[in-house]
Protein backbone atom coordinates (compact mmCIF):
# COMPACT_ATOMS: atom_id res chain seq x y z
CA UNK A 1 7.28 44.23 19.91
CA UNK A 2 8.22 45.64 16.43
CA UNK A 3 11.77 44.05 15.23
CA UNK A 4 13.75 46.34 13.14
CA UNK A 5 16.01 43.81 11.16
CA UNK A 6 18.30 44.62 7.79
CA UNK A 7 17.32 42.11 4.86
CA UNK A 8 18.12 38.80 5.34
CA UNK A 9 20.33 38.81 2.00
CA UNK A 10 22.97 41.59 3.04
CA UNK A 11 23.24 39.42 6.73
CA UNK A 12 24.00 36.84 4.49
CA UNK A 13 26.38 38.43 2.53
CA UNK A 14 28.17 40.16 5.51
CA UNK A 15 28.45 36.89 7.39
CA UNK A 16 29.90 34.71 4.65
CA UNK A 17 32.21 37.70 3.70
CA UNK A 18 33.07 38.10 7.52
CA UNK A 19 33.57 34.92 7.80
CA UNK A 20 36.20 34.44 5.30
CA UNK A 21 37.62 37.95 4.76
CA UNK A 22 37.05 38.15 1.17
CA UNK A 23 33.85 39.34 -1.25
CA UNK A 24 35.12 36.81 -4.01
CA UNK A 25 35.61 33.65 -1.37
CA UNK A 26 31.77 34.52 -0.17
CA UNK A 27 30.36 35.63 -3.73
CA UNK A 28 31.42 31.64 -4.53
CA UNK A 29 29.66 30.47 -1.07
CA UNK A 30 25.95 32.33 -2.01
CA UNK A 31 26.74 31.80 -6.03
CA UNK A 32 26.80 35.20 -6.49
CA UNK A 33 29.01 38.03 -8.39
CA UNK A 34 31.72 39.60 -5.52
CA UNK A 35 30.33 43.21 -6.91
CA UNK A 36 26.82 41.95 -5.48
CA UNK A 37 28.36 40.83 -1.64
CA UNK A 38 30.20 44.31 -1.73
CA UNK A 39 26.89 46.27 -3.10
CA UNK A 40 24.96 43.96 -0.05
CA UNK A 41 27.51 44.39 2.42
CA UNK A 42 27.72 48.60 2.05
CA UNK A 43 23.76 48.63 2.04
CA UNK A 44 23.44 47.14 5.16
CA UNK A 45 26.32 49.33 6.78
CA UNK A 46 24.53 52.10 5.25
CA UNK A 47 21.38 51.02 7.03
CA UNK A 48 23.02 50.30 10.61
CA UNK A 49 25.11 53.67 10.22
CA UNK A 50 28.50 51.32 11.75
CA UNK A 51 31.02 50.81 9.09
CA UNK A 52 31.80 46.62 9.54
CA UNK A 53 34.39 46.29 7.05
CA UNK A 54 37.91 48.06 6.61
CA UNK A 55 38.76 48.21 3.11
CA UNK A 56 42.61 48.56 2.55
CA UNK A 57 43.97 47.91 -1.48
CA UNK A 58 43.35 44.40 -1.77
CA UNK A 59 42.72 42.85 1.89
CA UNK A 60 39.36 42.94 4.04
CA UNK A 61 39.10 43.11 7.63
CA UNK A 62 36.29 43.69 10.58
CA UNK A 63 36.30 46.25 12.43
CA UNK A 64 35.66 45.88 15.92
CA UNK A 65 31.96 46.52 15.34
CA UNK A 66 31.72 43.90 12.50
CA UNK A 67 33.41 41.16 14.55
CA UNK A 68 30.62 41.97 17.39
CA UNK A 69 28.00 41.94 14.37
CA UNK A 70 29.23 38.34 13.01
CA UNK A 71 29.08 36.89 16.30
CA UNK A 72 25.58 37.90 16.13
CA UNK A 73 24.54 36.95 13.09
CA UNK A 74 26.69 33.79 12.18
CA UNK A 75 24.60 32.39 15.93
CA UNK A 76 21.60 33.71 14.54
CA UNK A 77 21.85 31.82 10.92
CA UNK A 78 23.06 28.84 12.74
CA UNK A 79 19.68 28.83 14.99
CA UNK A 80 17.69 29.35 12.16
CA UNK A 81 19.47 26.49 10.37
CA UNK A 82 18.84 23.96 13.01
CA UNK A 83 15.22 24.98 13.20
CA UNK A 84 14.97 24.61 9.57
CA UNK A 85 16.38 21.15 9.84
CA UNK A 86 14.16 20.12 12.57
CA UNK A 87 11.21 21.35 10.98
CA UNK A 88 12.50 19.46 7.21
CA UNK A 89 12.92 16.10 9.33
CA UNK A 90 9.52 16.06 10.88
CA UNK A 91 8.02 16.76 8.40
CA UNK A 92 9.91 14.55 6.15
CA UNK A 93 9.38 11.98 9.11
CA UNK A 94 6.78 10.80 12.01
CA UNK A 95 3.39 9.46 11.46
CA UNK A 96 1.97 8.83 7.87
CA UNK A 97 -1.48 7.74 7.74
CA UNK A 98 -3.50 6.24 5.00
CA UNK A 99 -6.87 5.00 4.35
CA UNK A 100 -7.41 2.60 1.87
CA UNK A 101 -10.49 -0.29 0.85
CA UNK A 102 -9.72 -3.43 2.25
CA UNK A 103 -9.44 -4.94 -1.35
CA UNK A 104 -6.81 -2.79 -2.30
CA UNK A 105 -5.27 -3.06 1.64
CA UNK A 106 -5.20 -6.97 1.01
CA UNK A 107 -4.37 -7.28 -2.50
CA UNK A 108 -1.94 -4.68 -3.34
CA UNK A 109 -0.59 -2.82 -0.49
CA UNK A 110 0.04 -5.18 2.32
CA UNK A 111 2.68 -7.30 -0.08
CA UNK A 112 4.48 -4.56 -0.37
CA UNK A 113 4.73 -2.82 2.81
CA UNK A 114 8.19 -4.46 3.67
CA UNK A 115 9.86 -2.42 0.71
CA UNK A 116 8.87 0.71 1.59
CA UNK A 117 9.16 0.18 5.67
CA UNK A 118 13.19 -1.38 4.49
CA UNK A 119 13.63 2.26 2.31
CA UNK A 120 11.72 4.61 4.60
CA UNK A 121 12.21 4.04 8.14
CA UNK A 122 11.92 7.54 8.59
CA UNK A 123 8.57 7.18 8.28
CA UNK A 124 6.03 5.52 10.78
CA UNK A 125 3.05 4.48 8.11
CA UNK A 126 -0.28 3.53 9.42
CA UNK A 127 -2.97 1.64 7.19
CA UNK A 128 -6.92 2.18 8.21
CA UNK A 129 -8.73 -0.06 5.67
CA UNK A 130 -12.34 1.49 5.27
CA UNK A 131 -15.15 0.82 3.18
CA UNK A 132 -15.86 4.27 3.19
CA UNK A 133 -14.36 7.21 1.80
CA UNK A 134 -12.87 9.26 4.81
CA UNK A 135 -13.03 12.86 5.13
CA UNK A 136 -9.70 14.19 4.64
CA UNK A 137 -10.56 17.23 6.02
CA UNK A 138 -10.70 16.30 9.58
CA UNK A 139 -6.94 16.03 9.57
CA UNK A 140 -7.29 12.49 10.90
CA UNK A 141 -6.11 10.79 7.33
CA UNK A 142 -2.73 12.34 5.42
CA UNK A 143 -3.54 10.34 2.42
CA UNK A 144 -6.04 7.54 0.73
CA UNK A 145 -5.94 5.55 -2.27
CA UNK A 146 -9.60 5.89 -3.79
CA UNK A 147 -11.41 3.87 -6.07
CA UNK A 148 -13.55 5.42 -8.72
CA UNK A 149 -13.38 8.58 -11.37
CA UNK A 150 -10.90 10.58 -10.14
CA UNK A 151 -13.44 13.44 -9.66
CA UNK A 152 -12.96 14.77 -5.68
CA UNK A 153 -13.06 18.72 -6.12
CA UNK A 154 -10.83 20.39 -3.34
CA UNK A 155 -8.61 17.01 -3.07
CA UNK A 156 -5.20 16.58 -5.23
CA UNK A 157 -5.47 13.78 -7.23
CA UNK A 158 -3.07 11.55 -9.22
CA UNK A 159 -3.68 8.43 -10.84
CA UNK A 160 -2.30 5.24 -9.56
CA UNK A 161 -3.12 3.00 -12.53
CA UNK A 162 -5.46 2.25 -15.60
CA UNK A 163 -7.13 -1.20 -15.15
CA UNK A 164 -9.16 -3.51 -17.63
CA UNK A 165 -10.85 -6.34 -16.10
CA UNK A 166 -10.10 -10.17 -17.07
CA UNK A 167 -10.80 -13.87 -15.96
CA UNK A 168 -7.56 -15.44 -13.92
CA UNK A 169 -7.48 -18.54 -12.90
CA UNK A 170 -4.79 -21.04 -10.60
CA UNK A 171 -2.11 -22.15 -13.01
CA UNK A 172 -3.34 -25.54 -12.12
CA UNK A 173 -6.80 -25.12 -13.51
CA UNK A 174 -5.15 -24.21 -17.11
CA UNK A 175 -3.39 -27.49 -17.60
CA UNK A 176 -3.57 -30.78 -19.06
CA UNK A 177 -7.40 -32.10 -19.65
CA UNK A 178 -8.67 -28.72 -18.66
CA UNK A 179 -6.89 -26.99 -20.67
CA UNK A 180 -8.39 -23.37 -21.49
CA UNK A 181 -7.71 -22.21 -25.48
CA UNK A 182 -11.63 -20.31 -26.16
CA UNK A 183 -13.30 -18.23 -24.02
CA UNK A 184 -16.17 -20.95 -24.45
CA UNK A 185 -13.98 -23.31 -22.11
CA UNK A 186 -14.72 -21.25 -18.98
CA UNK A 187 -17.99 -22.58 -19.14
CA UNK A 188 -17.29 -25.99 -17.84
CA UNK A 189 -15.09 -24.28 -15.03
CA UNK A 190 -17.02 -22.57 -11.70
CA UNK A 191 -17.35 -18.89 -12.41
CA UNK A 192 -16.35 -17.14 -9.31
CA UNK A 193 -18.67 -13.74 -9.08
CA UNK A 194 -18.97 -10.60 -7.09
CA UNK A 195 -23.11 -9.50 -5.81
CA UNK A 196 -23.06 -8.25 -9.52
CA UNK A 197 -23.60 -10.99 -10.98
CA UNK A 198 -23.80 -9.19 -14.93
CA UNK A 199 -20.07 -8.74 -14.65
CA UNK A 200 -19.84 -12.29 -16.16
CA UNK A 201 -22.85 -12.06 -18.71
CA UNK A 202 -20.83 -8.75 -19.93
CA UNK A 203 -17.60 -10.31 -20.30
CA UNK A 204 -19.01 -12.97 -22.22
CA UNK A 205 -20.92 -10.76 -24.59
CA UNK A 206 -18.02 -9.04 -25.37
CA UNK A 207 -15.80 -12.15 -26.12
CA UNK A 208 -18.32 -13.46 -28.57
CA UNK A 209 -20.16 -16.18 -26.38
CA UNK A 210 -23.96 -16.53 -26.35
CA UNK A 211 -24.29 -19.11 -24.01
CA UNK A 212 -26.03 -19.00 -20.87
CA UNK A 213 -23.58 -18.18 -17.86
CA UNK A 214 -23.49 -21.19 -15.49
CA UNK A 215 -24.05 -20.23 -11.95
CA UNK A 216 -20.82 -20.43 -9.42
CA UNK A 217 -19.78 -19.06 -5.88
CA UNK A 218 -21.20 -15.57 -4.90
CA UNK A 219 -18.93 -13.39 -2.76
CA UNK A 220 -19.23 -9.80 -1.85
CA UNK A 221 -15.05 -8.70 -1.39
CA UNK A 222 -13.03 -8.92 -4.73
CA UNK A 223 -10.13 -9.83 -2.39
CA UNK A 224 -11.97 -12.87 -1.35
CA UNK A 225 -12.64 -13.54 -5.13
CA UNK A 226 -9.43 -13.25 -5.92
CA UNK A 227 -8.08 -15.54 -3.09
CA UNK A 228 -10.54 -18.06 -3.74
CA UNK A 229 -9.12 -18.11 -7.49
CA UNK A 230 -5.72 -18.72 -6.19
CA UNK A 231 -6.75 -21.13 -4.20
CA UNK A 232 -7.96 -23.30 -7.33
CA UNK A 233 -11.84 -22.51 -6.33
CA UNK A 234 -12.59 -21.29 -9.83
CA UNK A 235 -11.98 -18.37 -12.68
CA UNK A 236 -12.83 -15.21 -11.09
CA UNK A 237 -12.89 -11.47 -13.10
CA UNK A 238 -10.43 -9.26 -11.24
CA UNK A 239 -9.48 -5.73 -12.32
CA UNK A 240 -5.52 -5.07 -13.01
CA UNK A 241 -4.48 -3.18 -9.82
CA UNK A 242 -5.82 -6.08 -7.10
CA UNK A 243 -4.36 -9.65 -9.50
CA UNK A 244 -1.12 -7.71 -10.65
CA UNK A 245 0.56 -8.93 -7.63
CA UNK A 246 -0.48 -13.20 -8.04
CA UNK A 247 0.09 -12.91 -11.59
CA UNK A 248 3.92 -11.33 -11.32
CA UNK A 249 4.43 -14.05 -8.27
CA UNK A 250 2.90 -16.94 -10.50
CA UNK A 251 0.00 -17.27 -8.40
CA UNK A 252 -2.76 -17.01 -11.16
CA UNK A 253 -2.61 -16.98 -14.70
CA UNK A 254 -4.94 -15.26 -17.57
CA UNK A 255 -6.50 -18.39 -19.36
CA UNK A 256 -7.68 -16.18 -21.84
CA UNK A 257 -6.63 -12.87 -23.99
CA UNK A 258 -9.86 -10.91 -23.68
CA UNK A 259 -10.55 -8.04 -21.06
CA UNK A 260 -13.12 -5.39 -20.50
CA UNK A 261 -12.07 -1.38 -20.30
CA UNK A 262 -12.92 0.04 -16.70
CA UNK A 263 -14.23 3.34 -16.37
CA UNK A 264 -13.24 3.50 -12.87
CA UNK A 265 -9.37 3.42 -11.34
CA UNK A 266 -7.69 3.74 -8.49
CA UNK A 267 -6.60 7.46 -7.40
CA UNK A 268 -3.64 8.57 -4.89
CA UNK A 269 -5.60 11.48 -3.37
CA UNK A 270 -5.03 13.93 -0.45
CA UNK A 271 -5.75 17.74 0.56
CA UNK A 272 -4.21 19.99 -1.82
CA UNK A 273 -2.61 22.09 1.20
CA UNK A 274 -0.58 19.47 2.12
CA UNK A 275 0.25 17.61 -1.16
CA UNK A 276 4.35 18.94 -1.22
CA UNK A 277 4.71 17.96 2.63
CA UNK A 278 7.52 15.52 2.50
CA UNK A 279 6.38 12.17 3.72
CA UNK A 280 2.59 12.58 1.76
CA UNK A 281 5.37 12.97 -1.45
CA UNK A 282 7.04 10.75 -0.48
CA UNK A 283 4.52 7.65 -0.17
CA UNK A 284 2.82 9.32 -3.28
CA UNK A 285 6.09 8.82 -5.70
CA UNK A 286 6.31 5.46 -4.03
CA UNK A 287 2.71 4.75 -4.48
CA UNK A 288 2.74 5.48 -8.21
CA UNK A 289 6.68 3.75 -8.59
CA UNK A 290 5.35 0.39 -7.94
CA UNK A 291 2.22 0.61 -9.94
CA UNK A 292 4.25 0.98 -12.77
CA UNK A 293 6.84 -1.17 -12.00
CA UNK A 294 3.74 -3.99 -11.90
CA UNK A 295 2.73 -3.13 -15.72
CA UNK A 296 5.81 -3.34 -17.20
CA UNK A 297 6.22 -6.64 -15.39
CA UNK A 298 3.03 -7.64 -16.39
CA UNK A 299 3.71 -6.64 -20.13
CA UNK A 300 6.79 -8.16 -20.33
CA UNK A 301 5.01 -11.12 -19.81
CA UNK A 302 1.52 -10.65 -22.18
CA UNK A 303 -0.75 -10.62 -19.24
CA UNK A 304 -1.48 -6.66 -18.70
CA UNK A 305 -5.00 -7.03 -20.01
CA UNK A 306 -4.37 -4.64 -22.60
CA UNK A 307 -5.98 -7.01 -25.44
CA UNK A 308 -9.51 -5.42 -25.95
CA UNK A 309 -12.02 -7.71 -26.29
């Protein structure tokens, strides 16, 4: 069925001026001029052919048609309000889910999930920690925090971060005896490495040392690399984004001012149709919030790896 309806501007006009009895009171409500409300409300009686207003010197008043009409239309602005609501809330809240690696899941994100679960209990978040990038497509993943160049055609992408890479040690390994001053003196510590085991020979290189790297635990999860380095295991290389957290709680400590740039990041990404929807925003300007709320904690205390080598 074909509706006829009047523009949704003069029923807007006509109810707020209805409402009220006056062109100036309503021209206020819609921040409009009272000559605009008049010119709205005579177009749609124009249109409708019923005359909804009597007009005498300086007072307004329905006629018996226009109090009919804005019994009509205020219910039908008032449904269309709720609905609006309804719609702004569910979308605003419900299920948010995210895929993330399980380096970033373990290192940055889980610390922090209290904070946004205390500000947003609106919305129900759901982590899937994947070693894979998911298809966003399928509908099955709002949202994912990606590692690598940014370059997803199709996807909205922001940048969470930049990152250099840099040895961090326990606090207790950088003490008395042992004391760490060269880069040189992290060769008579255990050098904690990833499966690429170059990593080291590279940051070495770059920091001016020549010497053979000695061999030390091989693990294939930063996270674990990381962990193992706060647990007084040895000096591992971590990237910016998954040691911000154990340096800023004291954790680990950089025994040494030399890092490596990294041409790869990590990247808030999701599909570009749904990047406004409320609760993506949402954990998106949260997302990026506390990233750089970690490097100007970091800074303030020297250890952002910003030092190239």
């Amino acid at each position: 069925m074909l509706r006829r309806l009047p523009p949704l501007n003069a029923i807007r006009a006509f109810e707020a001026a209805a409402r009220s009895e006056s062109f100036t009171r309503a021209a206020e409500e819609l921040c409009v001029t009272p000559g605009a409300v008049s010119h709205q409300v005579k177009a749609l009686e124009q249109s409708l052919g019923v005359r909804l207003f009597l007009r005498e010197r300086q007072r307004l008043s329905l006629t018996e048609a226009g109090r009919e009409y804005l019994a009509v239309t205020r219910d039908a602005l008032d449904r269309i309000a709720l609905g609006t609501a309804r719609l702004v809330q569910r979308q605003t809240s419900g299920i948010l889910t995210v895929s993330t690696s399980p380096d970033f899941a373990a290192k940055w994100l889980v610390n922090r999930l209290g904070r946004f679960a205390e500000t947003h209990p609106e919305i129900d978040l759901r982590v899937s920690a994947s070693a894979h990038h998911v298809d966003l497509s399928r509908g099955e993943v709002d949202l994912a925090v990606r590692h690598g160049d940014g370059n997803w055609p199709g996807l909205h992408v922001v940048r969470l971060c930049s990152e250099r890479l840099f040895p961090v040690c326990s606090p207790k390994l950088f003490s008395g005896r042992k004391r760490i001053t060269t880069p040189s003196d992290l060769l008579r510590l255990p050098l904690l490495r990833l499966e690429d085991e170059r990593t080291w020979a590279r940051w070495f290189s770059a920091a001016g040392v020549r010497e053979p790297v000695p061999r030390g635990p091989v693990l294939n999860q930063a996270s674990m690399l990381i962990d193992a380095a706060v647990d007084g295991q040895g000096v591992a290389l971590a990237r910016t984004a998954l040691v911000a957290w154990d340096l800023i709680q004291g954790r680990l400590v950089r025994p040494v001012d030399v890092s490596l740039p990294m041409a790869n990041t990590y990247w808030v990404v999701c599909p570009s149709a749904v990047a406004d929807v409320p609760r993506i925003a949402t954990f998106r300007d949260w997302l990026l919030a506390e990233a750089k709320e970690d490097m100007g904690r970091l800074r303030q205390r020297g250890m952002a790896g910003e030092r190239r080598a």
